[in-house]
Each structure stands twice: as structure tokens, then as C-alpha cells.
Protein backbone atom coordinates (compact mmCIF):
# COMPACT_ATOMS: atom_id res chain seq x y z
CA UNK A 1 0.00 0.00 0.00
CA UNK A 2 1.17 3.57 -1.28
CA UNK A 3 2.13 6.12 1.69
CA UNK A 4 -0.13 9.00 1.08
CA UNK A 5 2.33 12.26 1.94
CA UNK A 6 1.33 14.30 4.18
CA UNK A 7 3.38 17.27 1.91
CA UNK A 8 1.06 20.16 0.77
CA UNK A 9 3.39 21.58 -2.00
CA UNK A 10 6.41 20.28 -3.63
CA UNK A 11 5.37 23.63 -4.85
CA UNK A 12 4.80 21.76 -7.90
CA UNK A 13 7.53 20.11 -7.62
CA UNK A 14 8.44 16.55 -9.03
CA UNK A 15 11.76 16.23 -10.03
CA UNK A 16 15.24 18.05 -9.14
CA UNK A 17 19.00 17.66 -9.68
CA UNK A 18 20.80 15.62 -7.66
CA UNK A 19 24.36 13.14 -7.68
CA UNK A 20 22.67 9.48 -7.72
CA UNK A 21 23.97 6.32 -7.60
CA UNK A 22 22.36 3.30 -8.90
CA UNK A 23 24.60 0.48 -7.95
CA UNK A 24 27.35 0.10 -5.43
CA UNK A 25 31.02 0.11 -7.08
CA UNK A 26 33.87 2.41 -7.18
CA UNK A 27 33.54 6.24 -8.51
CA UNK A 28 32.16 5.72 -11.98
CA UNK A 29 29.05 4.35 -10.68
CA UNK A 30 28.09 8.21 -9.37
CA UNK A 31 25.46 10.19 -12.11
CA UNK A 32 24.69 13.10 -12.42
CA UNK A 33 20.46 13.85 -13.16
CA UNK A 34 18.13 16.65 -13.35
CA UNK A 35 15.36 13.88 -12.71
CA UNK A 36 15.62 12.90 -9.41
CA UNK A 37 12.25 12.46 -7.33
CA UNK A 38 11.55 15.68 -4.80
CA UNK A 39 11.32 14.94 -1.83
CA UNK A 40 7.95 15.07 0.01
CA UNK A 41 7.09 15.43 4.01
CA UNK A 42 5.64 11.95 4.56
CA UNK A 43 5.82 12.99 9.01
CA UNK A 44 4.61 15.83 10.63
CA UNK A 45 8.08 16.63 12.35
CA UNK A 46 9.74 16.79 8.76
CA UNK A 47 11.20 19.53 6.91
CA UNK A 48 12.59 20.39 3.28
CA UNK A 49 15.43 21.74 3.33
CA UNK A 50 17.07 22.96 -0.01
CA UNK A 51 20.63 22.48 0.16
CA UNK A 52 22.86 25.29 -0.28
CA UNK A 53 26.21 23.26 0.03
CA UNK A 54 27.25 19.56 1.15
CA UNK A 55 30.08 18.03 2.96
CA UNK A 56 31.36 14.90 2.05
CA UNK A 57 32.68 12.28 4.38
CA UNK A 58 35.14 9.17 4.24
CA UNK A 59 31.41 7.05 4.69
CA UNK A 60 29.81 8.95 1.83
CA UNK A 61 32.97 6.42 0.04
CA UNK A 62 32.71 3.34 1.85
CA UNK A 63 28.52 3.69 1.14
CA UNK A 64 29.09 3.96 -2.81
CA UNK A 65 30.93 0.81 -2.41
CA UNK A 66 28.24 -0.47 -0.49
CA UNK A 67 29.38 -0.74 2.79
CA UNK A 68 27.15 -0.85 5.59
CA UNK A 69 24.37 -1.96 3.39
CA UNK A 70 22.41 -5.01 4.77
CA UNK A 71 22.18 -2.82 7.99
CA UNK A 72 20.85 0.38 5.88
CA UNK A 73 18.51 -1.48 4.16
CA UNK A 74 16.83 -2.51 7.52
CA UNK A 75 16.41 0.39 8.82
CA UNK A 76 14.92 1.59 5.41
CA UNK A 77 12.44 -1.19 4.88
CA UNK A 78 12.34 -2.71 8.44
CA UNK A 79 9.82 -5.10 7.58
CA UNK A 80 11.33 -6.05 4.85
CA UNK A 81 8.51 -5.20 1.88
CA UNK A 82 10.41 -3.90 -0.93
CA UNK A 83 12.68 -5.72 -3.05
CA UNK A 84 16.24 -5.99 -2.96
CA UNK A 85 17.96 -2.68 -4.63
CA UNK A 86 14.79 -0.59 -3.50
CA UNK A 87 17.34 2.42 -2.05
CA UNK A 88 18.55 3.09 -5.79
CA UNK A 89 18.90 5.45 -7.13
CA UNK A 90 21.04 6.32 -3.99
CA UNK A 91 21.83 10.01 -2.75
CA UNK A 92 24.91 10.79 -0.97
CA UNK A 93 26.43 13.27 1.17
CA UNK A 94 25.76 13.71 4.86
CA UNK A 95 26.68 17.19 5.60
CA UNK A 96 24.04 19.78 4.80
CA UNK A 97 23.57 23.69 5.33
CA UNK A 98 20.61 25.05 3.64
CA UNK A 99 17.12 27.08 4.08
CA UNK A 100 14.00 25.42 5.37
CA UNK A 101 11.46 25.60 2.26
CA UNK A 102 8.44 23.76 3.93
CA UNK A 103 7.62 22.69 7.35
CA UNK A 104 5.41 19.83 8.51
CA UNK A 105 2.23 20.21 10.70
CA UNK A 106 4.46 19.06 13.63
CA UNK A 107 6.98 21.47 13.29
CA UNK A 108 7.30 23.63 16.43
CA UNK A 109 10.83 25.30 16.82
CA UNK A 110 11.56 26.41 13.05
CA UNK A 111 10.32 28.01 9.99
CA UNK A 112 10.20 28.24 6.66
CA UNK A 113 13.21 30.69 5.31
CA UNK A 114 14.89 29.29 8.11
CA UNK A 115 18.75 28.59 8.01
CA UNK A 116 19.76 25.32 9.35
CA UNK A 117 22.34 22.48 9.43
CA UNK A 118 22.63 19.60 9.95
CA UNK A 119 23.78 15.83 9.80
CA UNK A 120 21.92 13.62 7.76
CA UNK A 121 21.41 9.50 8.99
CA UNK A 122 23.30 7.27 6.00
CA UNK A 123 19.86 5.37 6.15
CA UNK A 124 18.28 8.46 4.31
CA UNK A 125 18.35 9.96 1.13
CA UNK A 126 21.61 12.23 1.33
CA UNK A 127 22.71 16.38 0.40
CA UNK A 128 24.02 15.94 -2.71
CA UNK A 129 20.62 17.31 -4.00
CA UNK A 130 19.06 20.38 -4.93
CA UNK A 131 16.14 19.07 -2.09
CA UNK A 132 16.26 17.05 0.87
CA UNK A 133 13.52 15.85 3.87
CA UNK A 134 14.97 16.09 7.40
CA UNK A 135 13.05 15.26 10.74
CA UNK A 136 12.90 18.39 13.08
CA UNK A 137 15.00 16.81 15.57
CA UNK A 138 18.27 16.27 13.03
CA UNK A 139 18.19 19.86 12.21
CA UNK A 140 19.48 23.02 14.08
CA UNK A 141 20.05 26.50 12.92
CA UNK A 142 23.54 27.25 11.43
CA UNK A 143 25.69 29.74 13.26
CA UNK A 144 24.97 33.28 12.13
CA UNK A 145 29.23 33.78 11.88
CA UNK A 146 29.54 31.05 9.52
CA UNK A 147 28.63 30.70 5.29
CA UNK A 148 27.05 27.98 4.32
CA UNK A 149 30.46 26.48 2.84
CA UNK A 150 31.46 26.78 5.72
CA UNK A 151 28.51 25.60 7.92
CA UNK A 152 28.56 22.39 5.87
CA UNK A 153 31.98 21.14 7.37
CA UNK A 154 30.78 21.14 10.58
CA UNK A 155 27.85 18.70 11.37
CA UNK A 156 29.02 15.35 10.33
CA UNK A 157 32.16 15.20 12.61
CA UNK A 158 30.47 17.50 15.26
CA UNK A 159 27.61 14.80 16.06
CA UNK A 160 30.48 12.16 15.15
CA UNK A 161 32.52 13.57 18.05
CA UNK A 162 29.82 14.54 20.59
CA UNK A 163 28.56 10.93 20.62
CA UNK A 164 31.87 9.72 21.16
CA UNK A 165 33.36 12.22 23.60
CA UNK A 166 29.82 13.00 25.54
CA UNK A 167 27.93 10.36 25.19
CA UNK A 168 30.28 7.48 25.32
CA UNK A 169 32.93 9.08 26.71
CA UNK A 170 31.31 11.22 29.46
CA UNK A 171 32.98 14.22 28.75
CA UNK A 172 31.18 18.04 28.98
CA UNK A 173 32.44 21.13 29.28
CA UNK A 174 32.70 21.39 33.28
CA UNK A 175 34.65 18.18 33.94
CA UNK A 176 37.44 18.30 31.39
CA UNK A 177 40.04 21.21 32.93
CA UNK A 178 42.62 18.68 34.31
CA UNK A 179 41.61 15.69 31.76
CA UNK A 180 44.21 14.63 29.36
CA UNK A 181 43.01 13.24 25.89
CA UNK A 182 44.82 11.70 23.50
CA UNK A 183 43.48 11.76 19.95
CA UNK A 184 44.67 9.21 17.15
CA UNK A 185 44.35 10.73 13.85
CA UNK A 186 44.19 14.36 14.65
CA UNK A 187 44.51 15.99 11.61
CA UNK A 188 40.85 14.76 9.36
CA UNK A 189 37.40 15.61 9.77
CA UNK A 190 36.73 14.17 13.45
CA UNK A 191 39.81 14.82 14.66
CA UNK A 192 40.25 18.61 14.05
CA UNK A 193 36.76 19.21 15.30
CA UNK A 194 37.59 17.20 18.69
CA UNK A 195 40.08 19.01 19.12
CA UNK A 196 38.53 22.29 19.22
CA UNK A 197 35.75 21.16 21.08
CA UNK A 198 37.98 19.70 24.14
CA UNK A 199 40.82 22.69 23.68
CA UNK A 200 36.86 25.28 24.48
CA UNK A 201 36.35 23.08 27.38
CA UNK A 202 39.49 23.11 29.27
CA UNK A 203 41.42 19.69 28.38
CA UNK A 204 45.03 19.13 27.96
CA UNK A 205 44.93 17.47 24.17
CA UNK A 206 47.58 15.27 22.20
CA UNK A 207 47.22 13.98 19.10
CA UNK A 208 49.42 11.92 16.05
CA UNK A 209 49.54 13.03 12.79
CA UNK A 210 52.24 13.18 9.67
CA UNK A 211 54.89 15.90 10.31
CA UNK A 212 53.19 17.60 7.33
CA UNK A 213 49.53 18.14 9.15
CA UNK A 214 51.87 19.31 12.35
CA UNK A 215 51.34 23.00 11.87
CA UNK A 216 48.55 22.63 10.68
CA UNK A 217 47.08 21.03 14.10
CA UNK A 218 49.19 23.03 16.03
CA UNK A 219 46.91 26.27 14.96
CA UNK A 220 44.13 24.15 16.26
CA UNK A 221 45.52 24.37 19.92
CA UNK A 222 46.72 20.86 20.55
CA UNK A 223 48.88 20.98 23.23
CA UNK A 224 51.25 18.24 21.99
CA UNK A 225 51.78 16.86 18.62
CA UNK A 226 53.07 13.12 18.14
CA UNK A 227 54.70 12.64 14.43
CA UNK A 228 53.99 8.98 13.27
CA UNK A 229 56.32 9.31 10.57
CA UNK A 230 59.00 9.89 12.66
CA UNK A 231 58.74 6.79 14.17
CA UNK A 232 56.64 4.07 16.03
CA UNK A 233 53.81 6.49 17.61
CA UNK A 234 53.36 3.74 20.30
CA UNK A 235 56.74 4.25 21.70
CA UNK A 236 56.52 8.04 21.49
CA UNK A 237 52.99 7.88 23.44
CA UNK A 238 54.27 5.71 26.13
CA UNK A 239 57.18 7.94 27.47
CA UNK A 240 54.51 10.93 27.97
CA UNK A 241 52.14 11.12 31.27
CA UNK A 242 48.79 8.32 31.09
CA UNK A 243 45.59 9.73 29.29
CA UNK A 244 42.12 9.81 30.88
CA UNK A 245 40.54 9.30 27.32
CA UNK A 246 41.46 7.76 24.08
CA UNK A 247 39.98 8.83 21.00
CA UNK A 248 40.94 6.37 18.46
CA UNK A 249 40.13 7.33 14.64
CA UNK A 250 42.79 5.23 12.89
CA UNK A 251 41.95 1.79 14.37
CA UNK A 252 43.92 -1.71 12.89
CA UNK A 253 46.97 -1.90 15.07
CA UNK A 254 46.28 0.88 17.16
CA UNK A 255 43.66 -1.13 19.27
CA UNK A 256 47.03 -3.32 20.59
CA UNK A 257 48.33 -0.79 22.11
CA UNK A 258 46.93 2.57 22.69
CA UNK A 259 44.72 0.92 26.11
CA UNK A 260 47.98 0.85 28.07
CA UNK A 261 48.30 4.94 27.44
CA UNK A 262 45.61 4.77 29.91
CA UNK A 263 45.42 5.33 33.45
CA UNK A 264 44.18 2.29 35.14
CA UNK A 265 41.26 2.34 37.42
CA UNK A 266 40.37 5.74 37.20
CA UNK A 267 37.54 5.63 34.96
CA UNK A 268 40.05 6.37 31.94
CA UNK A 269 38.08 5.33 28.67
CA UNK A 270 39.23 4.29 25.21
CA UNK A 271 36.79 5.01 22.35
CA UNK A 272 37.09 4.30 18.89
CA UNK A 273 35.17 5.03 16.25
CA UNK A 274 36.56 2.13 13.43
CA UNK A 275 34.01 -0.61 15.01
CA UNK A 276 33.59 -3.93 12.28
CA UNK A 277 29.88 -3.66 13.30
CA UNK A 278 28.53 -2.61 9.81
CA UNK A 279 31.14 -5.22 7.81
CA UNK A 280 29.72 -8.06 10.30
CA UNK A 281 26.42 -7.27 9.28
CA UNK A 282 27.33 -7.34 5.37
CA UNK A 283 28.99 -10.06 5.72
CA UNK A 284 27.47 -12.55 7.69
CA UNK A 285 23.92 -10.19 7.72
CA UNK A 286 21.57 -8.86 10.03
CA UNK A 287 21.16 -11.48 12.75
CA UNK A 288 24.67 -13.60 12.59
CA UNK A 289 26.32 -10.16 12.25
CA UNK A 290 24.80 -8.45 15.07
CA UNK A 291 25.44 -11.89 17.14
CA UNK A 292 29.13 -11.52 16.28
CA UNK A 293 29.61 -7.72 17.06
CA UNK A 294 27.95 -8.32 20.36
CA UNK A 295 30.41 -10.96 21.11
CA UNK A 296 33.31 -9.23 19.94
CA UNK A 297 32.50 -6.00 22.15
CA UNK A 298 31.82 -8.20 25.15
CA UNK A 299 34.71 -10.08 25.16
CA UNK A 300 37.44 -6.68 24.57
CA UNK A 301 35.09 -5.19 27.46
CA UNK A 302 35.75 -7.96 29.58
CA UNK A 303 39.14 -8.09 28.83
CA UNK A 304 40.31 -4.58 28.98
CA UNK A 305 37.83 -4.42 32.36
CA UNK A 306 40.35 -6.39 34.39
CA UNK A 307 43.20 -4.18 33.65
CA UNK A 308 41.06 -1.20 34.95
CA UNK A 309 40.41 0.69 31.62
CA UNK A 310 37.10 0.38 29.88
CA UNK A 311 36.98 0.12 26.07
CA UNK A 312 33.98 1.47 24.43
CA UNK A 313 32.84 1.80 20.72
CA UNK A 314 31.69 5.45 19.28
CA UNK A 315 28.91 5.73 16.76
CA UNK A 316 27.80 8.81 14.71
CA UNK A 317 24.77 9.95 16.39
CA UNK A 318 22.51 12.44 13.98
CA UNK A 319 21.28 15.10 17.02
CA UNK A 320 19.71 18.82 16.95
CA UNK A 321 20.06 19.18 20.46
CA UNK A 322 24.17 18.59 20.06
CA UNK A 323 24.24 20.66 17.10
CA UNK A 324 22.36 23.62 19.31
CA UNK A 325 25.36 23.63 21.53
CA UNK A 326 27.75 23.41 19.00
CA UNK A 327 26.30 26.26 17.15
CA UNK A 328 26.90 28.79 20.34
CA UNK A 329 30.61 27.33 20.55
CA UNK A 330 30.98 28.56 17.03
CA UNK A 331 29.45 31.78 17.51
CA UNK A 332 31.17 32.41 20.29
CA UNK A 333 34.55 32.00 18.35
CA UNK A 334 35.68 28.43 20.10
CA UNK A 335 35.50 26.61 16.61
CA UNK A 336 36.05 27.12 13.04
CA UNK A 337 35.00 25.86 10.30
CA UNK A 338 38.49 23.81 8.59
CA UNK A 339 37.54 23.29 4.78
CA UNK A 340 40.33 22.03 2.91
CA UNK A 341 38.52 22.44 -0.14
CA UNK A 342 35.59 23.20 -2.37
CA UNK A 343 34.24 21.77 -5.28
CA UNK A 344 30.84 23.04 -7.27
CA UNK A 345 27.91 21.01 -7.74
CA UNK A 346 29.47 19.90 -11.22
CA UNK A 347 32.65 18.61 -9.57
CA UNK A 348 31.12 16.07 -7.15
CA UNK A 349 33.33 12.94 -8.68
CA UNK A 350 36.17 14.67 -8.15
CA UNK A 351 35.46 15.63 -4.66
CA UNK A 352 35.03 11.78 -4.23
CA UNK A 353 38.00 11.15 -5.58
CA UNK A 354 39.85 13.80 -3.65
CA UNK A 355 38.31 11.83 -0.38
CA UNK A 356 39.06 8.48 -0.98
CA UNK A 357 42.88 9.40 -1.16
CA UNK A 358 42.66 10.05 2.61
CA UNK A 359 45.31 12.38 4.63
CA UNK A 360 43.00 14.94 4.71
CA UNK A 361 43.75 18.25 6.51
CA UNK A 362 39.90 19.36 6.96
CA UNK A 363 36.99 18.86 5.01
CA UNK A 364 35.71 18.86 1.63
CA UNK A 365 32.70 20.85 0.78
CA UNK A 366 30.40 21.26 -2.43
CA UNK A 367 28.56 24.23 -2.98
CA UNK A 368 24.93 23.02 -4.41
CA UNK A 369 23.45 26.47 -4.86
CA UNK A 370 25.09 29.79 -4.74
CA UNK A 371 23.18 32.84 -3.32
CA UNK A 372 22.62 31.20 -0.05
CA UNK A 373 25.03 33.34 2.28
């Protein structure tokens, strides 16, 4: 049975640009169409947004390959209705800063003309779109000091690191003056907005990098810089003072040995945000995979428990609320927007490509519309 919408307009509306995909695979699988179906306010807490630029994301990749899809597709279709392939064509991006257009019946704290952010689930059509439909609760509005280049660096890694520094790792802004935090993989996305965020609220930070991203994290406020290219970070890390909190965004061989940076039984935390949950689930789907992860998480608990550290995984987290705080942090000058680069709407397999090579020193941003700031 067809979902009748509970969208008034569309304004007349069927069909808009947007960056589809209609099959996982490697860059050449991303097209370009002026046909792609506007989206329509099937929720009374929804809102259209149109998208005045879009930031990309190292998952906006690893989704056009597919990863992370047997999960996705649950949460799409959780019963399970439609037939395999139903999410194509596929939009990307997850970043978004834009003007609300329409507002649902629901819709208490915004407006239309409206500027907002915000972070968009991977289970949901993405911002690489002239249109897209957010829930009320994703969305927040943008900081008045920033553009809307600018704006769209932001939310991704914001919600990325609030869930993993607030939420998992208990960290706020009145109990970090004497912490010390160690970040791994300081100079991307994540790790340049962590840093801000914990430098605003008092903590002593360290991170690793390359020694070419070291000035470049050093204007960020870090308070000690770790070259990995110098050599072995591990032994570098382990002649400085214990950490209260990991932040691990490199993973592999890092998990060996960055819990004994830690101070033991002091409620020091390790949190990283490369989990396999999403590759058990492709590859051994929903049930077996989810039976595996839960496993694997108990058993490093467990483990790392006894030695009086606690290991934890970090999970993006789409959130208004956290994006409402982070929006007064901006204003008030504690974080900046770090765009590496920006692409126009035209240029968006580029930008992809410019992604997937990694070693990023920011973000990279596509401006959808112009006119917007």
C-alpha cells in the first residue's frame, strides 16, 4: 500500500538535480540527473530543506561501495517489503547547510526561510541534492558567523565527536580542565573538530599526525603533537604522562596498544570510532552479524575491564540538540569551520575522488546552490 504524503506543495515540484547512484562500485558508478524524485514530508516533524552546500565524508565512500548496506537497508524497509535494490537510485552526502522551504504540521521550533544544518542518517536519502527531507530533531540553525560552505563542514564530525566524547565518553564542558586526551588521527574531519571542542572546554589534548599536518594542528591548539612518521607512535605515546581518554580514529593496530596509554582504574576510557559492526552485518547479515559484534564488544570489554580501563565503541549519532550547543561554541569564536577544499555542484566525482585518497587536513565541501550566504 502507497504512503499517502502528508506534503502540501512540492510547490509543484516533481523532479530536481541531484548526484545518484544506482549500484554500489567504485567512482564511476556516481550520475549526475536533473530527474531525481523531490522529496515530500511523509511525518509531521519533517522539513525540506534545499541544500545550499554539502560536505562529504570518508562514509559517503565506503557507502558507494556499499558498505554498511544489509544494515541500511533494515532500517529503510524494516519489515522487509520492498525488493532488494529498492534504495537506488542512492543520494549521498551527509553534511548539509541550507534554508528550510516547507515545514510539517508538527513542526514547532523552526520556519520556513529558516537557516539550518545539519547531519543527515546514511539510512536516508543524502545532500548531494538540490532538495532534501529532514526530521525536526536532526536539524538546528547554522551559526549566524559562519557561510554555508562553511557551515557544511561542521555537522558530520560535530555529532560524530559529541557521541563519542559526551555520550560514550562522558565528557562536557565542566569536567574536562585537568583531563588529558589523547586523539589518534588528529589531523581529518573528526579529529580537528575534537580538538577544538575539548581545547573550548578546558582539556590538555595530544594527538598523532604526519609531520606535514603538524602546523597545521598546532593552529588548532593541541597541546602536543606526536609525528607517526617519525617513528613508532606507540613508543613516542608511552614515554609521555597516562591519558584519561582515548579517542581512536585510525583503528587496525592501534587497538594493541593505545589501552595501556591509559590510566588504570580511574575511569580512563578508550573510544574508537573504526568498530567492524557494519562489515559483520554485510557479511554474515543482520542477525549472525549483530550476534558476532555483540560478542566481539563483550569479550574486549571484559578483557580490557580487568586491567582497569574500559573500552567502548563510538557511533555517529545524527542530534539537533548537540548541534544547538555546537552552534553557540561557534558563535562564540571556540570553533572554526576547517575546509580544505571546495568543489561546485558539477565537480562532485572529483570531490570523491579527492576523499578516498585520505590524509586529509579538513573537510571537503560542495557548494549546491550559490546565493545562499
Amino acid at each position: 500500500m502507497k504512503c499517502r504524503s502528508i506534503s502540501s506543495s512540492s510547490r509543484c515540484m516533481s523532479i530536481m538535480p541531484a548526484w545518484v547512484i544506482d549500484r554500489y562500485g567504485s567512482n564511476d558508478v556516481l550520475r549526475y540527473t536533473k530527474n531525481a524524485s523531490f522529496p515530500v514530508i511523509n511525518y509531521p516533524n519533517e522539513v525540506i530543506v534545499k541544500v545550499f552546500a554539502a560536505g562529504l565524508n570518508p562514509i559517503d565512500v565506503s557507502m558507494r561501495g556499499g558498505y554498511g548496506a544489509n544494515t541500511l537497508s533494515m532500517k529503510r524497509d524494516p519489515l522487509n517489503i520492498k525488493l532488494s535494490g529498492s534504495e537506488f537510485p542512492l543520494i549521498l552526502g551527509r553534511d548539509v547547510s541550507g534554508v528550510i522551504m516547507e515545514c510539517g504540521p508538527d513542526v514547532k521550533y523552526f520556519k520556513e526561510g529558516d537557516e539550518v544544518w545539519a547531519a543527515i542518517p546514511p539510512w536516508k536519502q543524502g545532500s548531494l541534492a538540490e532538495f532534501v527531507v529532514l526530521s525536526g530533531n536532526e536539524i538546528s540553525l547554522k551559526p549566524k558567523s559562519l557561510s554555508h560552505v562553511e557551515a557544511a563542514a561542521i555537522p558530520y564530525v560535530a555529532t560524530t565527536s559529541w557521541s563519542a566524547l559526551v555520550n560514550t565518553g562522558g565528557l562536557n564542558k565542566d569536567n574536562c580542565a585537568s583531563k588529558r586526551i589523547l586523539i589518534l588521527g588528529g589531523s581529518g574531519g573528526v579529529g580537528t573538530f575534537a580538538t577544538q571542542m575539548l581545547k573550548a572546554w578546558g582539556a590538555h589534548v595530544t594527538v598523532t599526525c604526519s609531520h606535514n599536518a603538524e602546523r597545521f594542528v598546532g593552529e588548532l591548539g593541541v597541546d602536543h603533537v606526536v609525528d607517526y612518521t617519525a617513528g613508532p607512535a606507540e613508543e613516542a605515546l608511552s614515554a609521555l604522562e597516562k591519558f584519561d581518554l582515548v579517542l581512536d580514529n585510525v583503528g587496525g593496530d592501534t587497538e594493541r596498544w593505545a589501552l595501556g596509554l591509559l590510566k588504570p582504574w580511574s575511569g580512563a576510557k578508550y573510544v574508537t570510532l573504526v568498530t567492524p559492526f557494519l562489515q559483520n552485518t554485510d557479511r554474515l547479515g543482520i542477525a549472525d552479524g549483530m550476534m558476532q559484534t555483540a560478542a566481539t564488544v563483550a569479550t574486549k570489554t571484559i578483557k580490557h575491564l580487568v586491567k582497569g580501563v574500559h573500552y567502548r565503541w563510538g557511533f555517529f549519532a545524527p542530534s539537533g540538540p548537540a548541534l544547538d550547543e555546537i552552534t553557540d561554541m561557534v558563535d562564540a569564536g571556540q570553533i572554526r569551520a576547517v575546509v580544505e577544499e571546495v568543489f561546485s555542484f558539477s565537480q562532485v566525482s572529483q570531490a570523491f575522488e579527492k576523499v578516498e585518497k585520505g590524509h586529509a587536513r579538513g573537510k571537503t565541501v560542495i557548494e549546491i546552490s550559490k546565493g545562499g550566504d
